[in-house]
Protein backbone atom coordinates (compact mmCIF):
# COMPACT_ATOMS: atom_id res chain seq x y z
CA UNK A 1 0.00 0.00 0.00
CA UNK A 2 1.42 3.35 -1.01
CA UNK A 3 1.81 5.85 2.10
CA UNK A 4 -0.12 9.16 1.12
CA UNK A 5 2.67 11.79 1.95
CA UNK A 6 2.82 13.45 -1.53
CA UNK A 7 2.12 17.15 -1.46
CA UNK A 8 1.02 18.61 -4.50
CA UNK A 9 3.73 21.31 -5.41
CA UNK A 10 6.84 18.30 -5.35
CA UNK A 11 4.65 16.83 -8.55
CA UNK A 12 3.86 20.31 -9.53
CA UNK A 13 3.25 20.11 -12.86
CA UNK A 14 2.61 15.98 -14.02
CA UNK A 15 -0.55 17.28 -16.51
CA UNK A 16 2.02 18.70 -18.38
CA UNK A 17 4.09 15.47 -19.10
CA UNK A 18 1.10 14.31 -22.05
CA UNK A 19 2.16 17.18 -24.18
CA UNK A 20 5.36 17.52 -25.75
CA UNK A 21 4.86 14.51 -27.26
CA UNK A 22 2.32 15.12 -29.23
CA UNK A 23 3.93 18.71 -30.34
CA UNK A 24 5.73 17.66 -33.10
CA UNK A 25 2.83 16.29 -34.81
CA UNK A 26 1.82 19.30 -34.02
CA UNK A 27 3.74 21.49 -35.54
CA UNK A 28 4.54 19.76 -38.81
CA UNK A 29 4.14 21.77 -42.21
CA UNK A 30 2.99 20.57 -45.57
CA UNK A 31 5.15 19.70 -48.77
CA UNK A 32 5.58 22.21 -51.63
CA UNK A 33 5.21 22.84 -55.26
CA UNK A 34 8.21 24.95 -56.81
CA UNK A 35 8.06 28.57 -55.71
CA UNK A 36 6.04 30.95 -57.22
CA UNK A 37 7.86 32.52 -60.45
CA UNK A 38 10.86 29.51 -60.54
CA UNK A 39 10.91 27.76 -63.34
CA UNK A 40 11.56 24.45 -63.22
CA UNK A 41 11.38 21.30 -65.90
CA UNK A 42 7.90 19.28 -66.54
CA UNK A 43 9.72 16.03 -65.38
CA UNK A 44 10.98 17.69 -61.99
CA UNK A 45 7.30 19.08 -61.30
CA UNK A 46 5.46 15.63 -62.63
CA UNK A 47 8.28 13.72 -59.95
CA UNK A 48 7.33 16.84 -56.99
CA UNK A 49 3.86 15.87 -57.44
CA UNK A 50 3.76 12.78 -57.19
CA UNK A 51 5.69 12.59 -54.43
CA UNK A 52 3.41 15.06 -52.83
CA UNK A 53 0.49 12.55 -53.48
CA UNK A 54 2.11 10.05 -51.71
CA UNK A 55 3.18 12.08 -48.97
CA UNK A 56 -0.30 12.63 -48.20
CA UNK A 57 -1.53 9.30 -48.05
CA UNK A 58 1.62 8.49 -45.78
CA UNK A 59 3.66 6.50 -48.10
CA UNK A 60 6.60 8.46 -46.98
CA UNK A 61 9.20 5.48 -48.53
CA UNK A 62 7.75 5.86 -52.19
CA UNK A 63 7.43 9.64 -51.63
CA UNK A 64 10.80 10.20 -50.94
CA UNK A 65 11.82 8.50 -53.87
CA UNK A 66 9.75 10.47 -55.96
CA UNK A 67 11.39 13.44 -54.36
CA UNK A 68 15.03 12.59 -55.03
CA UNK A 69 14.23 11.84 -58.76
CA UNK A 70 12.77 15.60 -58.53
CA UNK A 71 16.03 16.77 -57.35
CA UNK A 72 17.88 14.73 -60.41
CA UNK A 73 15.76 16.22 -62.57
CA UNK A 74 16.27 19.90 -60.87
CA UNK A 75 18.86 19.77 -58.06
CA UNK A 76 18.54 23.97 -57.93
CA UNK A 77 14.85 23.73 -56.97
CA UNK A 78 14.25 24.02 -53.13
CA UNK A 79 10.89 22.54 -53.26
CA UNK A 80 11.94 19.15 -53.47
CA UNK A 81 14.85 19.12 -51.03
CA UNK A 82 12.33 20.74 -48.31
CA UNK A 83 9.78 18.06 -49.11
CA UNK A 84 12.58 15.35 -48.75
CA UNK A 85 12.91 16.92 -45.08
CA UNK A 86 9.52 16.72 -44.35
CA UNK A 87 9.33 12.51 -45.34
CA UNK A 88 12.40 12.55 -43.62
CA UNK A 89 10.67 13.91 -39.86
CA UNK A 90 7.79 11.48 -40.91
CA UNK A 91 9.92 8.69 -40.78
CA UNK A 92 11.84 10.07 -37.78
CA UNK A 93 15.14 10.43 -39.62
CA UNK A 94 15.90 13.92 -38.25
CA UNK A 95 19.65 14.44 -39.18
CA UNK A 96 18.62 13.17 -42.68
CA UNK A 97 15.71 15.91 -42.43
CA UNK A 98 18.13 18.80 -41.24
CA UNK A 99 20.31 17.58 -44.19
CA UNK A 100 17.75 18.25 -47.05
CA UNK A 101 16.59 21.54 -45.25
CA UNK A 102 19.86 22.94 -45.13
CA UNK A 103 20.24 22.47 -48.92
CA UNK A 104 17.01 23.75 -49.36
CA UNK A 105 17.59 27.45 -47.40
CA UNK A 106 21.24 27.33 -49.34
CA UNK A 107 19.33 27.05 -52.22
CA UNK A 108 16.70 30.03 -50.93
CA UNK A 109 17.73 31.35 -48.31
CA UNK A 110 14.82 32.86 -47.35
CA UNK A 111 12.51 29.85 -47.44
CA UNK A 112 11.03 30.22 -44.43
CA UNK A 113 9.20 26.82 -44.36
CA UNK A 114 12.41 25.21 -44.67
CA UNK A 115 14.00 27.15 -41.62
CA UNK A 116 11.32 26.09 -39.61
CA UNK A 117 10.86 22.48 -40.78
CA UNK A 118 15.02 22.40 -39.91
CA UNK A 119 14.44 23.82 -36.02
CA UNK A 120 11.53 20.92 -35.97
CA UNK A 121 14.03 18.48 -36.62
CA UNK A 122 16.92 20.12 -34.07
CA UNK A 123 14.09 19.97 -31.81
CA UNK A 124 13.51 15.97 -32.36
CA UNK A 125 17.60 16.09 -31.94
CA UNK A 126 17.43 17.78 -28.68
CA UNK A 127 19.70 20.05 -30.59
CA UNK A 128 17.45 22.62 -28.74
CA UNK A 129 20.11 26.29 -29.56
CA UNK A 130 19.89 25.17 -32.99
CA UNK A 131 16.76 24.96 -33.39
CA UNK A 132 16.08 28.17 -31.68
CA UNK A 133 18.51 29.62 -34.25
CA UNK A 134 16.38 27.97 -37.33
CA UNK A 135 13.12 29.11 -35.57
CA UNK A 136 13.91 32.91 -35.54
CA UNK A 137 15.53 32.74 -38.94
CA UNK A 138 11.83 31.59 -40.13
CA UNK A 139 10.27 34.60 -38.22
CA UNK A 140 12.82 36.87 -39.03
CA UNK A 141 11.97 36.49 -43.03
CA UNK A 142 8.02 35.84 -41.70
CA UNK A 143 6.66 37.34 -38.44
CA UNK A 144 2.96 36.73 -39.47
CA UNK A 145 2.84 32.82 -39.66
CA UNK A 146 1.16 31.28 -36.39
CA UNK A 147 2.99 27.73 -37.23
CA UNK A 148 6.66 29.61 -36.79
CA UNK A 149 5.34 31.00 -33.22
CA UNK A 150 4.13 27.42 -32.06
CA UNK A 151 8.01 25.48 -32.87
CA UNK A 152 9.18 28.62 -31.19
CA UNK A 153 7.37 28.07 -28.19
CA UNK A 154 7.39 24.52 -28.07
CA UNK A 155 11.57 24.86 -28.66
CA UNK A 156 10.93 27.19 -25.37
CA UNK A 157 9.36 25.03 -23.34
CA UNK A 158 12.23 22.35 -23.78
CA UNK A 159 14.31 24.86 -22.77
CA UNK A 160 12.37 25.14 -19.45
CA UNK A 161 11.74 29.01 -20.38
CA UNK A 162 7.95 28.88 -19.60
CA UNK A 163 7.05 32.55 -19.66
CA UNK A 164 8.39 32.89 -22.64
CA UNK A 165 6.98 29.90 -24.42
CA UNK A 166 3.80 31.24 -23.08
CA UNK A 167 4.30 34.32 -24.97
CA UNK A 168 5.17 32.80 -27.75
CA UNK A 169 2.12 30.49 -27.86
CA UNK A 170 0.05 33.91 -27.56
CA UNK A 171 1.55 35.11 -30.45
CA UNK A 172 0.26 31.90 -32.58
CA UNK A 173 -3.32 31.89 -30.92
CA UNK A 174 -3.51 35.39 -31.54
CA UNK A 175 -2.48 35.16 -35.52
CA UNK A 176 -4.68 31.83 -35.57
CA UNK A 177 -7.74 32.67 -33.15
CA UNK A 178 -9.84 29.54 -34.49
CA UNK A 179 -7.17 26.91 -33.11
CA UNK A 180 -7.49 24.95 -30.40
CA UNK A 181 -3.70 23.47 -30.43
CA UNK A 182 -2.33 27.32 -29.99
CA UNK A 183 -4.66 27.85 -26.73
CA UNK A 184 -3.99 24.70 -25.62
CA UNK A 185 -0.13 25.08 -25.24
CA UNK A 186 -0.55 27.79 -24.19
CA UNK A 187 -2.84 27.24 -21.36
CA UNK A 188 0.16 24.69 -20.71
CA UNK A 189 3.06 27.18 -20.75
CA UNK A 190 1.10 29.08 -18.13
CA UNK A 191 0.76 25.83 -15.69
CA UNK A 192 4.19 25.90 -16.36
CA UNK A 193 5.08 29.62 -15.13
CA UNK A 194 2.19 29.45 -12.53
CA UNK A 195 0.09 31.87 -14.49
CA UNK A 196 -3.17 29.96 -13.45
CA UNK A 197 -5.73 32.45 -13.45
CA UNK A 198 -4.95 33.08 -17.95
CA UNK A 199 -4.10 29.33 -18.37
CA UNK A 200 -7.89 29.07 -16.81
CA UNK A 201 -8.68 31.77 -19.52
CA UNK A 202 -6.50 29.41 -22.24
CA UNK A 203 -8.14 26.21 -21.82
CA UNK A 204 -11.66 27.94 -21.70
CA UNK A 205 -10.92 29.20 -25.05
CA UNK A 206 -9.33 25.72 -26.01
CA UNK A 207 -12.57 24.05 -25.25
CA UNK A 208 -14.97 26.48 -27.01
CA UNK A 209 -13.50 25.73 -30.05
CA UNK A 210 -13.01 22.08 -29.13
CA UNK A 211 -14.47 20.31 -25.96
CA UNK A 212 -13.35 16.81 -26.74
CA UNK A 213 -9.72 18.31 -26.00
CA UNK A 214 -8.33 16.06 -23.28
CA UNK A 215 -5.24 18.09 -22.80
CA UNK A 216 -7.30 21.32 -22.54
CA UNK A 217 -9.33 19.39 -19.79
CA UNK A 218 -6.37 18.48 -17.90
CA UNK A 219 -4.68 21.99 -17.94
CA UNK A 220 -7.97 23.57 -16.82
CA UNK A 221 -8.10 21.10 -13.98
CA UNK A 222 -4.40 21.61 -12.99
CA UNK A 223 -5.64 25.63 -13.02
CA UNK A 224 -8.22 24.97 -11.01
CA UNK A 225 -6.26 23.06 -8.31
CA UNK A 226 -3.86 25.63 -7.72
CA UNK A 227 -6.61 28.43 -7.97
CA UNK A 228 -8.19 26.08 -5.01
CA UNK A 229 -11.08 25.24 -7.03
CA UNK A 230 -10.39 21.33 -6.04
CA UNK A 231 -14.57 20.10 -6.76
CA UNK A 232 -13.83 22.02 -10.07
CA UNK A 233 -11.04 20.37 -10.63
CA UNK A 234 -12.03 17.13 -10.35
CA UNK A 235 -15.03 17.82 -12.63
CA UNK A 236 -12.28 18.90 -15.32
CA UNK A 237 -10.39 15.39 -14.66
CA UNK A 238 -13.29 13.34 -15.27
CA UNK A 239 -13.91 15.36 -18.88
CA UNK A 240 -10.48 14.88 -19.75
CA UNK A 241 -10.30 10.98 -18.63
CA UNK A 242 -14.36 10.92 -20.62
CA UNK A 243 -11.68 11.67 -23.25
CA UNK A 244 -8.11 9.92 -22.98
CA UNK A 245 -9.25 7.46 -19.92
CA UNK A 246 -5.71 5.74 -20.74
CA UNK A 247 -3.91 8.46 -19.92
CA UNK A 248 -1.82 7.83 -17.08
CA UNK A 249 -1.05 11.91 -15.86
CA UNK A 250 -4.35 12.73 -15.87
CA UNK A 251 -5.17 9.60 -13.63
CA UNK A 252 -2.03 10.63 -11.47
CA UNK A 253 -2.91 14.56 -11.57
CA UNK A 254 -6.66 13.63 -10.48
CA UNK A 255 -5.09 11.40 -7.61
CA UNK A 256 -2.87 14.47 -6.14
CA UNK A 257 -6.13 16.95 -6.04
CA UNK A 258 -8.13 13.95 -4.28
CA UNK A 259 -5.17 13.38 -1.60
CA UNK A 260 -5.40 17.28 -1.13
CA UNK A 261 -9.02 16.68 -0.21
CA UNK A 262 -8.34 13.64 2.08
CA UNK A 263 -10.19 11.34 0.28
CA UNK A 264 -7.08 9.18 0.09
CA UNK A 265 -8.77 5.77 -0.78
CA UNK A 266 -10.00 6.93 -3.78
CA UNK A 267 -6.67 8.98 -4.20
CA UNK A 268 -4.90 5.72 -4.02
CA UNK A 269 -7.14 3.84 -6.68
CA UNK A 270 -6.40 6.87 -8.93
CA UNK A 271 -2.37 6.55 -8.30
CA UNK A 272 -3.17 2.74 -9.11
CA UNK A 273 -4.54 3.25 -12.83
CA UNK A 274 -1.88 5.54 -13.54
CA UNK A 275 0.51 3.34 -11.74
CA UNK A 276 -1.15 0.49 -14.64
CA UNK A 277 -0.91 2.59 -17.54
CA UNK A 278 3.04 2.77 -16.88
CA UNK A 279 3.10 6.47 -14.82
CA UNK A 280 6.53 6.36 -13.35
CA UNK A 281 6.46 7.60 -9.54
């Protein structure tokens, strides 16, 4: 039988632990036709195509062949190389990603896409000052794309620099209003900094847009706990487990705000199924 002696601040923050790996799905781009005004060969945009195609229907082995044929048949076009990196994050080869986005922004160096697909894959290195690096090169040539903001902040957050992940998540929610991802993190990134009263405000927004967000669920209910709102809470919990009931830190999270309430058999259950669902603790 575990002993109840957890307090809630030593596991401050255990909602938080579902996230980051779902952010690089996240924050994934799309493949590309040539640039606009580059001309290129009818073979090399036939080949792009049709690697595109199978990109999208996640046959990211064929697609990448299609996509070095494209760069035989035009090895100055960018398009190709960039869409090379992006099969090459789906398939989780990141230093072969960072490869064809670095000949893509030496081919243009001002394809912003590329710069930010490349600090994707640094992140997925833990290469994390490189990718911080490729991440304001993207904003630097484009401030107003909400997709650069979210790999900055997410890039932030692995850095442990909360507050400002949390701005940077703003920044993406407030170029992209109708997302529920960008309010999301950054309901998340103000757990993180103990900004509970606007993550409350975050995850509220999260939900409007999308209430079968478990992650927005869980954040809410970790605002709610420290805002001492503990039968809220616990409401927020069970929505989020109605959700993702295999979710382990929800289980665990839900557990903590029990114990703070005493009710420490049903605390103990909850530290059980999270305990089941392979929550280390």
């Amino acid at each position: 039988m575990k002993i109840l002696t957890k307090n809630y601040k030593h596991a401050a923050f255990v909602v938080t632990a579902v996230v980051l790996a779902t952010f690089a799905v996240i924050a994934g781009l799309s493949c590309k036709p040539s640039p606009a005004g580059y001309k290129s060969n009818t073979e090399a945009i036939q080949l792009n195509e049709s690697g595109m195609q199978c990109y999208q229907t996640g046959q990211y082995e064929r697609a990448n062949m299609y996509f070095e044929r494209a760069i035989e048949a035009d090895p100055a076009n960018p398009a190709p190389w960039f869409n090379k990196g992006q099969t090459m994050d789906a398939e989780r080869k990141y230093d072969d990603a960072v490869t064809a986005y670095d000949k893509a922004v030496q081919l243009d160096p001002n394809f912003a896409d590329a710069w930010s697909g490349k600090a994707l894959a640094y992140y997925n290195l833990d290469q994390n000052d490189k990718a911080m690096e490729a991440i304001q090169k993207a904003i630097s040539i484009k401030d107003n794309v909400a997709q650069y903001w979210d790999n900055k902040g997410l890039v932030l957050m692995n850095q442990q620099d909360y507050q400002g992940a949390a701005t940077a998540f703003a920044k993406a929610s407030s170029l992209d209003p109708l997302s529920p991802e960008y309010w999301t993190w950054e309901a998340n990134a103000q757990v993180m900094s103990r900004q509970f009263d606007a993550a409350l405000v975050s995850s509220d927004k999260a939900l409007s847009l999308n209430e079968n967000n478990a992650l927005a669920w869980g954040y809410k209910a970790k605002a709610l706990h420290e805002l001492r709102r503990y039968d809220e809470a616990l409401i927020a919990f069970d929505k989020g487990l109605a959700l993702a009931p295999n979710e382990p830190a929800l289980w665990y999270s839900k557990g903590l705000t029990l114990e703070t309430l005493h009710r420490d058999t049903e605390a103990q259950k909850c530290y059980d199924k999270a305990r089941s669902l392979g929550y280390k603790f």
